[in-house]
N, C-alpha and C. Protein backbone atom coordinates (compact mmCIF):
# COMPACT_ATOMS: atom_id res chain seq x y z
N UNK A 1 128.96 24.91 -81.97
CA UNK A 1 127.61 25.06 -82.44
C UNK A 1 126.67 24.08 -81.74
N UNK A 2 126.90 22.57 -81.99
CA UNK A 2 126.15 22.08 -81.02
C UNK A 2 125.90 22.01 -79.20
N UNK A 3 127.18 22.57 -79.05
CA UNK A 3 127.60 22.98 -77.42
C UNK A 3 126.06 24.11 -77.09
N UNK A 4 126.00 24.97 -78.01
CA UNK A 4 125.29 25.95 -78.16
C UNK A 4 123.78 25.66 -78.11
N UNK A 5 123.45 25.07 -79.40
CA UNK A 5 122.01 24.50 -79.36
C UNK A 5 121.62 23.24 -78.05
N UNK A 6 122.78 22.51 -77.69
CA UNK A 6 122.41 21.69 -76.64
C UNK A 6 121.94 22.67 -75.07
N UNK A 7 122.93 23.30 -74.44
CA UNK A 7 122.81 24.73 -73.71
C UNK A 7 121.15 25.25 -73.97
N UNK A 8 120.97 25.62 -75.35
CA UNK A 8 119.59 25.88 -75.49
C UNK A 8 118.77 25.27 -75.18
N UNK A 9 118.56 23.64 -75.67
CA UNK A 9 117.45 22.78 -75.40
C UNK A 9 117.80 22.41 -73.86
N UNK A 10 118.87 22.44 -73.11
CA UNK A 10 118.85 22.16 -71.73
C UNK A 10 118.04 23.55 -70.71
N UNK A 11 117.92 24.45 -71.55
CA UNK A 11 118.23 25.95 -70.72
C UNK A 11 116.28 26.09 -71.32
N UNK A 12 115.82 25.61 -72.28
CA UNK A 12 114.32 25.64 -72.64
C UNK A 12 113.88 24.83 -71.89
N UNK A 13 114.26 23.11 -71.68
CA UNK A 13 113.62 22.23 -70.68
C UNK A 13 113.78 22.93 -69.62
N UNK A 14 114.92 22.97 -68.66
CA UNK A 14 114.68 23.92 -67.24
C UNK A 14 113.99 25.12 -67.18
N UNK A 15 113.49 26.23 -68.14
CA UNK A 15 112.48 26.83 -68.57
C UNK A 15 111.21 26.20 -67.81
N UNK A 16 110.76 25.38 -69.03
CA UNK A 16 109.68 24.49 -68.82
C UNK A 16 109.08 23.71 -67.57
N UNK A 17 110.27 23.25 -67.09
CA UNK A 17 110.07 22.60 -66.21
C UNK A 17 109.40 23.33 -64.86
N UNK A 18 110.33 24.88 -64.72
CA UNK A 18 110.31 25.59 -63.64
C UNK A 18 108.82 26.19 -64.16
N UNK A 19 108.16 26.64 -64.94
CA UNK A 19 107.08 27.29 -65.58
C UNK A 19 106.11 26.14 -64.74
N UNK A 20 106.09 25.10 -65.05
CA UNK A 20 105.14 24.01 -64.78
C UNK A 20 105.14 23.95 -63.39
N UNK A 21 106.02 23.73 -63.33
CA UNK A 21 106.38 23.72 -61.04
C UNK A 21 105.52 24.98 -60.87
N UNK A 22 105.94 26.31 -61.16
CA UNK A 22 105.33 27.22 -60.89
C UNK A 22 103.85 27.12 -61.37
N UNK A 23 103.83 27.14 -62.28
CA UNK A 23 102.09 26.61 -62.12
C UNK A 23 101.33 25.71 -61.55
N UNK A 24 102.05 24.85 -61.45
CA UNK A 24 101.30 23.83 -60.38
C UNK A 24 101.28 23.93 -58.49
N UNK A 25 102.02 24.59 -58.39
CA UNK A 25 102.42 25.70 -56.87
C UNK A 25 101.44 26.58 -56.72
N UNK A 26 101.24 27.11 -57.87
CA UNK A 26 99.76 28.11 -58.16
C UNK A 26 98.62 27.41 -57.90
N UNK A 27 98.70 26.81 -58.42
CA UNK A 27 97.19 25.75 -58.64
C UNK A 27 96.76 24.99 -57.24
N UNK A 28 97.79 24.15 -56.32
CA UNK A 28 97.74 24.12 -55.46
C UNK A 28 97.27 25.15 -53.89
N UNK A 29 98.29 26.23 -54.26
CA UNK A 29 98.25 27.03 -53.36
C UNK A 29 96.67 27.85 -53.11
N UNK A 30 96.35 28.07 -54.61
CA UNK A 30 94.45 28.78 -54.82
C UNK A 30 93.62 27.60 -54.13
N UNK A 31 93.68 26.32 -54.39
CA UNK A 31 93.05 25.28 -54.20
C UNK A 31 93.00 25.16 -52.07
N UNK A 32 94.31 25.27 -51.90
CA UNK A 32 94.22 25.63 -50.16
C UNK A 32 93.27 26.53 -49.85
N UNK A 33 93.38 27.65 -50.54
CA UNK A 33 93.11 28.88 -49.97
C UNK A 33 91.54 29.16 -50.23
N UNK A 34 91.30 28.17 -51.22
CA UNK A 34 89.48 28.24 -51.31
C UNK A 34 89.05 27.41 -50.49
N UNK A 35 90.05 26.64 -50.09
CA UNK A 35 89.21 25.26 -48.89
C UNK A 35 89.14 25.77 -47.57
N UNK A 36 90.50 26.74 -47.00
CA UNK A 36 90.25 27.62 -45.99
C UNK A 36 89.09 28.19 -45.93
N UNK A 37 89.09 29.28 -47.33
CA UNK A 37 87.82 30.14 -46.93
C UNK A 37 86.84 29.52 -47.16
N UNK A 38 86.38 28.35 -47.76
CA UNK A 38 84.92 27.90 -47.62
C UNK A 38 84.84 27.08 -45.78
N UNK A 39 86.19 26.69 -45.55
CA UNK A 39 85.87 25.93 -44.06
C UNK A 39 85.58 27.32 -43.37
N UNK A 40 86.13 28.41 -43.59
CA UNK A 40 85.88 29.42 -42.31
C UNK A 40 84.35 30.10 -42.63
N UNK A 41 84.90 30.28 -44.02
CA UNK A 41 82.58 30.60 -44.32
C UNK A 41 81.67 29.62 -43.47
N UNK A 42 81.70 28.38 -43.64
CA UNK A 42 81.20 27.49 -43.12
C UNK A 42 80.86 27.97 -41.43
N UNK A 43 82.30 27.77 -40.59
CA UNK A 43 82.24 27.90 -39.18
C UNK A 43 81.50 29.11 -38.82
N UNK A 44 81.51 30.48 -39.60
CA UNK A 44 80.98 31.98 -39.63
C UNK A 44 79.54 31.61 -39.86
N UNK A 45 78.54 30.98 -40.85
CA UNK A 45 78.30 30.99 -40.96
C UNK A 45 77.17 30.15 -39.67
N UNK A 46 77.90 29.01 -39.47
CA UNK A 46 76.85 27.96 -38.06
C UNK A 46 77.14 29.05 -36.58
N UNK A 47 77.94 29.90 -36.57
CA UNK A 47 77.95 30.85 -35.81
C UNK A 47 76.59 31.44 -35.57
N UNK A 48 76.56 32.11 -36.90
CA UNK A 48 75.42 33.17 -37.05
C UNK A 48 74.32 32.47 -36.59
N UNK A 49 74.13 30.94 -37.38
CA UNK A 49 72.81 30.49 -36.94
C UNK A 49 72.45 30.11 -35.48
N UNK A 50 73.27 29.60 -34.62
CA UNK A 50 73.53 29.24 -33.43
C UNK A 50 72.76 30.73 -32.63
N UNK A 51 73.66 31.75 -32.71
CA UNK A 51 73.70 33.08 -32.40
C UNK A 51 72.06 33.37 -32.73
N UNK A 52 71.18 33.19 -33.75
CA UNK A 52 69.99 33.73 -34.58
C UNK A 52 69.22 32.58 -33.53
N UNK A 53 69.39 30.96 -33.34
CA UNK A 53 68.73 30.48 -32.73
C UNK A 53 68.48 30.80 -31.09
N UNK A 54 69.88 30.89 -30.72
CA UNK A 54 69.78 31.21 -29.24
C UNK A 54 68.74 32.78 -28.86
N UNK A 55 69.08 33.75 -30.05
CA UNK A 55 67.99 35.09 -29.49
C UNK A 55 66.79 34.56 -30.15
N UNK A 56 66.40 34.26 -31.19
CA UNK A 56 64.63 33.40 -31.27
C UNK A 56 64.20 32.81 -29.86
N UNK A 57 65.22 31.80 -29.41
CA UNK A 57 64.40 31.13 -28.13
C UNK A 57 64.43 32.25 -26.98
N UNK A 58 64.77 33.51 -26.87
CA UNK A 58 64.98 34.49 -25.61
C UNK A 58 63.64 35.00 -26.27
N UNK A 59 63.65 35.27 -27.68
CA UNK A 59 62.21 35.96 -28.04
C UNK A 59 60.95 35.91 -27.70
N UNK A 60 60.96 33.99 -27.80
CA UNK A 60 59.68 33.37 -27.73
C UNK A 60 59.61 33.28 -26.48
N UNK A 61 60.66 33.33 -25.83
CA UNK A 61 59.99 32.90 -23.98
C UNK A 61 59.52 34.73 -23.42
N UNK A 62 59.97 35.46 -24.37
CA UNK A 62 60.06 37.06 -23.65
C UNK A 62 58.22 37.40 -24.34
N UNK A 63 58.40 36.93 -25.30
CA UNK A 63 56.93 36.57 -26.17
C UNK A 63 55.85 36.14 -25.10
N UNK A 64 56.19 34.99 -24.80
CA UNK A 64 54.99 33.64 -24.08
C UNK A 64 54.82 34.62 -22.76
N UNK A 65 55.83 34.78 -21.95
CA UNK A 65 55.99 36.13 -20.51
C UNK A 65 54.76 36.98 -21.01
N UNK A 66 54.66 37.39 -22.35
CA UNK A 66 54.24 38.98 -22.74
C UNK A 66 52.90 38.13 -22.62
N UNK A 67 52.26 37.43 -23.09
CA UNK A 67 51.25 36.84 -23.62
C UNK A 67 50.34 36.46 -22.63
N UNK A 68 51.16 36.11 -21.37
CA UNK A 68 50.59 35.35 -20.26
C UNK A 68 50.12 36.29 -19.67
N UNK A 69 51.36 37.54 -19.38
CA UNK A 69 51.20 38.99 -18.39
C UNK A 69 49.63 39.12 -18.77
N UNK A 70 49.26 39.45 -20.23
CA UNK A 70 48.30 40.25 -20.73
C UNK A 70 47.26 39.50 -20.32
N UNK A 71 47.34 38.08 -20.70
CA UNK A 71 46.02 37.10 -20.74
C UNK A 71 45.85 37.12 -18.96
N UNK A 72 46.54 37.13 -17.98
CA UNK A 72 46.42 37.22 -16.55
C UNK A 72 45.62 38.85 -16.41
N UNK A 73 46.30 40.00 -16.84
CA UNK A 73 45.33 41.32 -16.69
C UNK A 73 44.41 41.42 -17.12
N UNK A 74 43.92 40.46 -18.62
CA UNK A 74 42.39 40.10 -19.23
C UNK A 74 41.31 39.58 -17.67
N UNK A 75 42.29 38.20 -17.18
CA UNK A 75 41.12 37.58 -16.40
C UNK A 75 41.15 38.27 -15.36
N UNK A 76 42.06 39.18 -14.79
CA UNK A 76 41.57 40.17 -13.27
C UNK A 76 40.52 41.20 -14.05
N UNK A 77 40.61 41.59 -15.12
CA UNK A 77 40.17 42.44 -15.18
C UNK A 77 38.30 41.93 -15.52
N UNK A 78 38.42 41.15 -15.77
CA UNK A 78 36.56 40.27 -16.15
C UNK A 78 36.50 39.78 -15.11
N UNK A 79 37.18 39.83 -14.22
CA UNK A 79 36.96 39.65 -12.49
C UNK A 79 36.56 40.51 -11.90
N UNK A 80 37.53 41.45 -12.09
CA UNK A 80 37.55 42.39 -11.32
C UNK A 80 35.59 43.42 -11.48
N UNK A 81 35.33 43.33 -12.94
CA UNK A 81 34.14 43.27 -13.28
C UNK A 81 32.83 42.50 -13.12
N UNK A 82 33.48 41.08 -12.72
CA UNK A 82 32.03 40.51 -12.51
C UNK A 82 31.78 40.83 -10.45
N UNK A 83 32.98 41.13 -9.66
CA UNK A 83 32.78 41.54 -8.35
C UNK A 83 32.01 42.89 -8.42
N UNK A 84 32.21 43.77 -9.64
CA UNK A 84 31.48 45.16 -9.26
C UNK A 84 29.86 44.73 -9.61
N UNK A 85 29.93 44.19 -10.60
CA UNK A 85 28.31 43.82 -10.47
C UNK A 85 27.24 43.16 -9.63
């Protein structure tokens, strides 16, 4: 009888014990796996901006090009007008 109930309380602690390991393996393992994906969100994310900054500055110089072209055909052209007069 006590062979029995001892067996039990040895066979409930190793229970327990393994329950807890396993939960704490859990707990660990989620805890990796959110630090991964926030480090790789992170790197994805300075990507994008890098990527968003580099075509802004192609914009603004394709911009300033556009701006100049026009403002240069403005002054031939109030040139080109004050020679006909």
């Amino acid at each position: 009888m006590f062979v029995l109930f001892f067996k039990y309380e040895k066979d409930s602690r190793e229970n327990l014990i393994q329950s807890e390991i396993d939960r704490h393996v859990k707990d660990i393992i989620k805890i990796r796996v959110h630090e991964k994906l926030q480090h790789r969100k992170d790197e994805i994310e300075n990507e994008v901006k890098r990527r968003i900054d580099v075509l802004k500055r192609i914009m603004e110089k394709q911009m300033l090009i556009e701006i100049e072209k026009r403002n240069n055909d403005e002054i031939r052209k109030v040139n080109a007008k004050k020679v006909e007069k």
